[in-house]
Protein backbone atom coordinates (compact mmCIF):
# COMPACT_ATOMS: atom_id res chain seq x y z
CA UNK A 1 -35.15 -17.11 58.91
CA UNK A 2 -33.77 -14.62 56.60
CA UNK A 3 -30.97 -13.99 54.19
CA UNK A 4 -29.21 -10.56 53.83
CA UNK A 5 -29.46 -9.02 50.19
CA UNK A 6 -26.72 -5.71 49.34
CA UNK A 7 -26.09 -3.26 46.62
CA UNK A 8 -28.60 -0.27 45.24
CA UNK A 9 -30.84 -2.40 42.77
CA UNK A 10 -30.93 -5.88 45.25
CA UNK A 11 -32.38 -3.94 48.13
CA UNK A 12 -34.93 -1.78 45.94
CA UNK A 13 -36.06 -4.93 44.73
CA UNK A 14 -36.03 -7.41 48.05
CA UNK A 15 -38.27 -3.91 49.35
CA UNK A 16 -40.57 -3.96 45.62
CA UNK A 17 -41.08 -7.60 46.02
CA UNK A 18 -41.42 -8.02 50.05
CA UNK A 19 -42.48 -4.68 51.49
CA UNK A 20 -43.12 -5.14 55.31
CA UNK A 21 -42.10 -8.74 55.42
CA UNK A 22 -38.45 -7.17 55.01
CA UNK A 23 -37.28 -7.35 58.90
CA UNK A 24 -34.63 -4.37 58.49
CA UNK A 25 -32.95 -2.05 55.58
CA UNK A 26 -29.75 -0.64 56.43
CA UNK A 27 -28.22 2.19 54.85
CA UNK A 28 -25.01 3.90 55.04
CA UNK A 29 -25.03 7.57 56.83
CA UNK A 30 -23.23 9.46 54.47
CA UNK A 31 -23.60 12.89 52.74
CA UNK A 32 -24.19 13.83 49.81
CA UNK A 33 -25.67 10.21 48.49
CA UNK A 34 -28.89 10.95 46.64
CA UNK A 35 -29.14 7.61 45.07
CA UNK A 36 -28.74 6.20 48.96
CA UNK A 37 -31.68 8.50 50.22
CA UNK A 38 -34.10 7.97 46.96
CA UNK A 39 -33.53 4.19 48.07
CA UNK A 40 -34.59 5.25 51.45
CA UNK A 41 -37.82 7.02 50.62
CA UNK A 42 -38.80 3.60 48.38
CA UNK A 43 -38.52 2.00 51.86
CA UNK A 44 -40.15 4.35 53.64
CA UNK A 45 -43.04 4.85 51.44
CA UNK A 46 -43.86 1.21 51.57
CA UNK A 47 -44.21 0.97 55.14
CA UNK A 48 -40.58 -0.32 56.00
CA UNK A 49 -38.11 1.24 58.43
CA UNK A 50 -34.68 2.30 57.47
CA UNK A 51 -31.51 2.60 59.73
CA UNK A 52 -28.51 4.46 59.34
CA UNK A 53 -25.22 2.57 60.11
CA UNK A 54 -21.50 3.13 59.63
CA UNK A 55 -20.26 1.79 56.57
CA UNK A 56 -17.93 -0.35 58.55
CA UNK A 57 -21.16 -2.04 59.38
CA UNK A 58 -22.16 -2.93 55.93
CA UNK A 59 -18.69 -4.22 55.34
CA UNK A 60 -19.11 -6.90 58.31
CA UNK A 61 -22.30 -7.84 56.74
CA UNK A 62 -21.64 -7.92 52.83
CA UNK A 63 -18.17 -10.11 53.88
CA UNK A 64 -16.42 -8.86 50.41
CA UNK A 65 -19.60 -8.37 48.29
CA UNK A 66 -20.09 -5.01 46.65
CA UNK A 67 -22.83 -3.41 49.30
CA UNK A 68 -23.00 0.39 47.56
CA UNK A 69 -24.30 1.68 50.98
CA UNK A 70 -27.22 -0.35 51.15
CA UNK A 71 -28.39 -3.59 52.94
CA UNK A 72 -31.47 -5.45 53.79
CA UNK A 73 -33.07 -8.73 55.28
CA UNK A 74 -35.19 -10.27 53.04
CA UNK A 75 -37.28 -13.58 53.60
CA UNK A 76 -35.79 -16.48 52.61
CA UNK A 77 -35.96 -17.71 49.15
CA UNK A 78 -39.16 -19.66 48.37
CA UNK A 79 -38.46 -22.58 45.56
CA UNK A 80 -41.24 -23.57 43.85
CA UNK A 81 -41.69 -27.58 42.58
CA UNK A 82 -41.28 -28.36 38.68
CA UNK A 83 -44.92 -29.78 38.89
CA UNK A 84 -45.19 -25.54 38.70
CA UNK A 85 -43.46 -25.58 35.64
CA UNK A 86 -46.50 -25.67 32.74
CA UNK A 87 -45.74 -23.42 30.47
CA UNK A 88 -42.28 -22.22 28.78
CA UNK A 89 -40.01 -20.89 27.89
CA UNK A 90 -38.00 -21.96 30.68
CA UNK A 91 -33.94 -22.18 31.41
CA UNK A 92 -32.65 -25.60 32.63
CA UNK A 93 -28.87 -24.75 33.95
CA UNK A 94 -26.39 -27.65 34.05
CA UNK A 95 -23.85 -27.06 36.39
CA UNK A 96 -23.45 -23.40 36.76
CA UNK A 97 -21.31 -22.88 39.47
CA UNK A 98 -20.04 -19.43 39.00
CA UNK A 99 -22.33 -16.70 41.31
CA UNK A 100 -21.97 -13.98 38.58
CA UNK A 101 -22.99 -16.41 36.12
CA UNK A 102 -25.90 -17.64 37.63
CA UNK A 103 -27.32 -14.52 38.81
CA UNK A 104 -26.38 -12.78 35.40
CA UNK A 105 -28.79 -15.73 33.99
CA UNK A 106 -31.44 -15.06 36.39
CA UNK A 107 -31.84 -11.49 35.46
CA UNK A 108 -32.13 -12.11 31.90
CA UNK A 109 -35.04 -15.07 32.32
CA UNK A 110 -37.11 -12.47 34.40
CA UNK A 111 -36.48 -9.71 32.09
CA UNK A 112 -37.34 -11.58 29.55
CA UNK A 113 -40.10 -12.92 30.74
CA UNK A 114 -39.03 -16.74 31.03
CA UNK A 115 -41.33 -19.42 33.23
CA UNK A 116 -38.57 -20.12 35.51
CA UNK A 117 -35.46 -21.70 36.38
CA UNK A 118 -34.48 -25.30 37.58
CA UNK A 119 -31.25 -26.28 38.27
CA UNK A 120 -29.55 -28.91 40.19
CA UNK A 121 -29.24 -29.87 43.86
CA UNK A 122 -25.31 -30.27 43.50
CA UNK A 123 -22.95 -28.47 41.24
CA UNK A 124 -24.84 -25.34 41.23
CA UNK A 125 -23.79 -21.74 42.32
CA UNK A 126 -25.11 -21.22 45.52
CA UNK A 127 -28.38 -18.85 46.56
CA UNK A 128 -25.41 -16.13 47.96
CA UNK A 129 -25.29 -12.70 48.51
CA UNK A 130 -22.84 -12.98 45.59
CA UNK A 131 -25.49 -14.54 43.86
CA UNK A 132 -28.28 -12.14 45.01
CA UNK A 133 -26.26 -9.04 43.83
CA UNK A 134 -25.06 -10.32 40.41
CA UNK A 135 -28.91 -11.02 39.53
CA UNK A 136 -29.62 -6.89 40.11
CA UNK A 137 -32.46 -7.60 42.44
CA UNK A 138 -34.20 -10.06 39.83
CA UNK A 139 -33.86 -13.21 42.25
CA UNK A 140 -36.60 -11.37 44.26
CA UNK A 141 -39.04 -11.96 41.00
CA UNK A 142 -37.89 -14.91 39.54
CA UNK A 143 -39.55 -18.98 39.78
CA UNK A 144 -36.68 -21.09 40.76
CA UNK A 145 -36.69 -24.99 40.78
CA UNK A 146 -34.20 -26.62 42.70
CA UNK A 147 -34.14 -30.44 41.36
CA UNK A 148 -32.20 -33.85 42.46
CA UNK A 149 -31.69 -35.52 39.35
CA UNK A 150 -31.38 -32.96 36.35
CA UNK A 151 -31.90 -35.79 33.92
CA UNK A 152 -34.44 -36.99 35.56
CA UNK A 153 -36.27 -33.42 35.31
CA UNK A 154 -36.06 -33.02 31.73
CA UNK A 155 -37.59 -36.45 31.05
CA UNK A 156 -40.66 -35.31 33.09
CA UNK A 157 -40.66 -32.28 31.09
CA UNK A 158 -40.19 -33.91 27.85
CA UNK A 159 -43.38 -36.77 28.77
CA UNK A 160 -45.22 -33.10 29.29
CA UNK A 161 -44.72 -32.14 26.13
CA UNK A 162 -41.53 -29.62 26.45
CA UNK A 163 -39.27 -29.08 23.36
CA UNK A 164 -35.47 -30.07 25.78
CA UNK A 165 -33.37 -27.69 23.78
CA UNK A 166 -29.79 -27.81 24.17
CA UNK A 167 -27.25 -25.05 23.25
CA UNK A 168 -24.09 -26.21 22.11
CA UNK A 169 -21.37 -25.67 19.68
CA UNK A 170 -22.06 -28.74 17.31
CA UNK A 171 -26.10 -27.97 17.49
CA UNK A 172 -28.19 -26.44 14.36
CA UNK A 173 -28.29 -22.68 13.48
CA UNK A 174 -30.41 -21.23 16.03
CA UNK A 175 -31.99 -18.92 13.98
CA UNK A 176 -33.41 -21.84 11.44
CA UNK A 177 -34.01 -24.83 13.98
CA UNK A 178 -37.10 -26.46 14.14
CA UNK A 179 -38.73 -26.20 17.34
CA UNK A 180 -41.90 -26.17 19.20
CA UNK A 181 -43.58 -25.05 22.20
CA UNK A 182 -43.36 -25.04 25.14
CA UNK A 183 -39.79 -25.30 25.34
CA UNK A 184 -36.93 -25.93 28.08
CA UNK A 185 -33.73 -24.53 27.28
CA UNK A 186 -30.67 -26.53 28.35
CA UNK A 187 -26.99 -24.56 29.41
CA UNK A 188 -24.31 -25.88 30.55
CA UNK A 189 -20.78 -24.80 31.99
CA UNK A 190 -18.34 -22.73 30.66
CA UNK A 191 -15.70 -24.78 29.41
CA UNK A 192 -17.52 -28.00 30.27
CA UNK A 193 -20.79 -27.42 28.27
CA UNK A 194 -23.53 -29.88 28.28
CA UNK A 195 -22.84 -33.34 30.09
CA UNK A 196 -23.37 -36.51 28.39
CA UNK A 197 -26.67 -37.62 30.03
CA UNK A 198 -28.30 -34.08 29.96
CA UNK A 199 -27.20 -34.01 25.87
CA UNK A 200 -29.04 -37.42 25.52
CA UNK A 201 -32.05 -36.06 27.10
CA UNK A 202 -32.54 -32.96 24.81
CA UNK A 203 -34.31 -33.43 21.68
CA UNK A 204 -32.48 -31.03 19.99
CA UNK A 205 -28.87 -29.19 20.14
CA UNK A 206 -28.59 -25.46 18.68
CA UNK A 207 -25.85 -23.12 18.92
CA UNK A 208 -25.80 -19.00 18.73
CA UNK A 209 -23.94 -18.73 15.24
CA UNK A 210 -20.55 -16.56 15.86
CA UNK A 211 -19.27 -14.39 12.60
CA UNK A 212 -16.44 -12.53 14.25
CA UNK A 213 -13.06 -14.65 15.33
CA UNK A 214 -14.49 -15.39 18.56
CA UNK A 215 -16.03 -19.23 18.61
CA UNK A 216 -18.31 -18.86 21.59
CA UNK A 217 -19.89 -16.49 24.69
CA UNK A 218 -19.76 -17.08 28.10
CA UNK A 219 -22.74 -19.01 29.81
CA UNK A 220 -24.66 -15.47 31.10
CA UNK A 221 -24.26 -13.90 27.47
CA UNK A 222 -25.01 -17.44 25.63
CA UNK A 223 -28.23 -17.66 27.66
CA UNK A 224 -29.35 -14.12 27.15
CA UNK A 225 -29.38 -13.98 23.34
CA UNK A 226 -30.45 -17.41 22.91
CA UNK A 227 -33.47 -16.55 25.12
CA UNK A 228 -34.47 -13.68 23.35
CA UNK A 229 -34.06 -15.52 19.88
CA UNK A 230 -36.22 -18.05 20.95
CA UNK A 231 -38.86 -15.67 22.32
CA UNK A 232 -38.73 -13.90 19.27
CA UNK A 233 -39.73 -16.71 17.30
């Protein structure tokens, strides 16, 4: 099986992280598109064929996603088990449905250098193109943990000695919360935030102090800098 991955960054990384196992890389003939043939050299120096198709081709394939020119077919996803998950920090997401979201998430927890992400079987955003593209490629790098029960996740964490930190609004000052590691950090849904069972299961709430107007960030954002914070620390 395989899963097609689009846009500049995606395919460089689906060809960084797969190489040869990547069945085909498409590219868009076109003049003039440095960035398009610098993408093709990457492939080519790594062993892995590139064809040239009309854009219209691309267009079939991305159905509405932002392709820039560039295409490939990547392995499917591998999930890895939470019995993986022994060390932190890691990102527990609570119903994040929204592809941009997700994959916006994703990027930060590799770039950041997080342990992985687990999320649940139902209510999630799905592993898209959508989602593929708004990660930048990091998908291709990251440890993802696809779980049944979310609750039932973070108590197995917790009887392994994670810290179940939850961000939201009524939770203590980031910045001066008491925590220790390792340590799973809980988001939930824009507009929804954490769900009653997940807050019960974290052993403590924080929130990402605001001092302009504003009283919040979206989920992407809210992970980002609370990530870094804690990795700071």
């Amino acid at each position: 099986m395989s899963r097609v991955v689009v846009g500049l960054q995606p395919v460089r990384e689906a060809i960084a992280a797969h190489g040869t196992k990547l069945s085909r890389v498409l590219v868009e003939a076109k003049r003039d598109a440095p960035r398009l043939e610098a993408l093709a050299r990457f492939a080519q120096d790594r062993g892995v064929s590139v064809e040239r198709v009309a854009r219209r081709e691309l267009d079939v394939l991305a159905h509405g996603v932002h392709h820039q020119g560039a295409a490939a077919f990547a392995p499917d996803i591998e999930l890895a088990d939470l019995e993986s998950i022994t060390e932190g920090p890691v990102v527990v997401l609570d119903e994040i449905e929204d592809p941009q979201n997700f994959g916006a998430i994703v990027r930060s927890t590799v770039a950041l250098g997080a342990k992985g992400v687990i999320f649940p079987e139902h209510h999630a955003a799905p592993l898209s193109m959508a989602t593929f593209r708004a990660s930048a490629g990091a998908i291709e790098h990251a440890r993802l943990v696809r779980v049944a029960s979310l609750n039932n996740a973070l108590r197995e964490l917790a009887e392994r000695g994670f810290s179940i930190v939850g961000l939201d609004v009524q939770g203590e000052d980031l910045r001066t919360a008491a925590f220790t590691p390792p340590l799973a950090l809980v988001i939930g849904a824009e507009g929804k935030g954490l769900r009653k069972g997940v807050r019960a299961a974290c052993s403590l709430l924080v929130k990402i102090p605001m001092a302009g107007p504003i009283g919040s960030l979206n989920a992407s954002v809210s992970a980002a800098v609370a990530l870094y914070e804690i990795l700071r620390r």
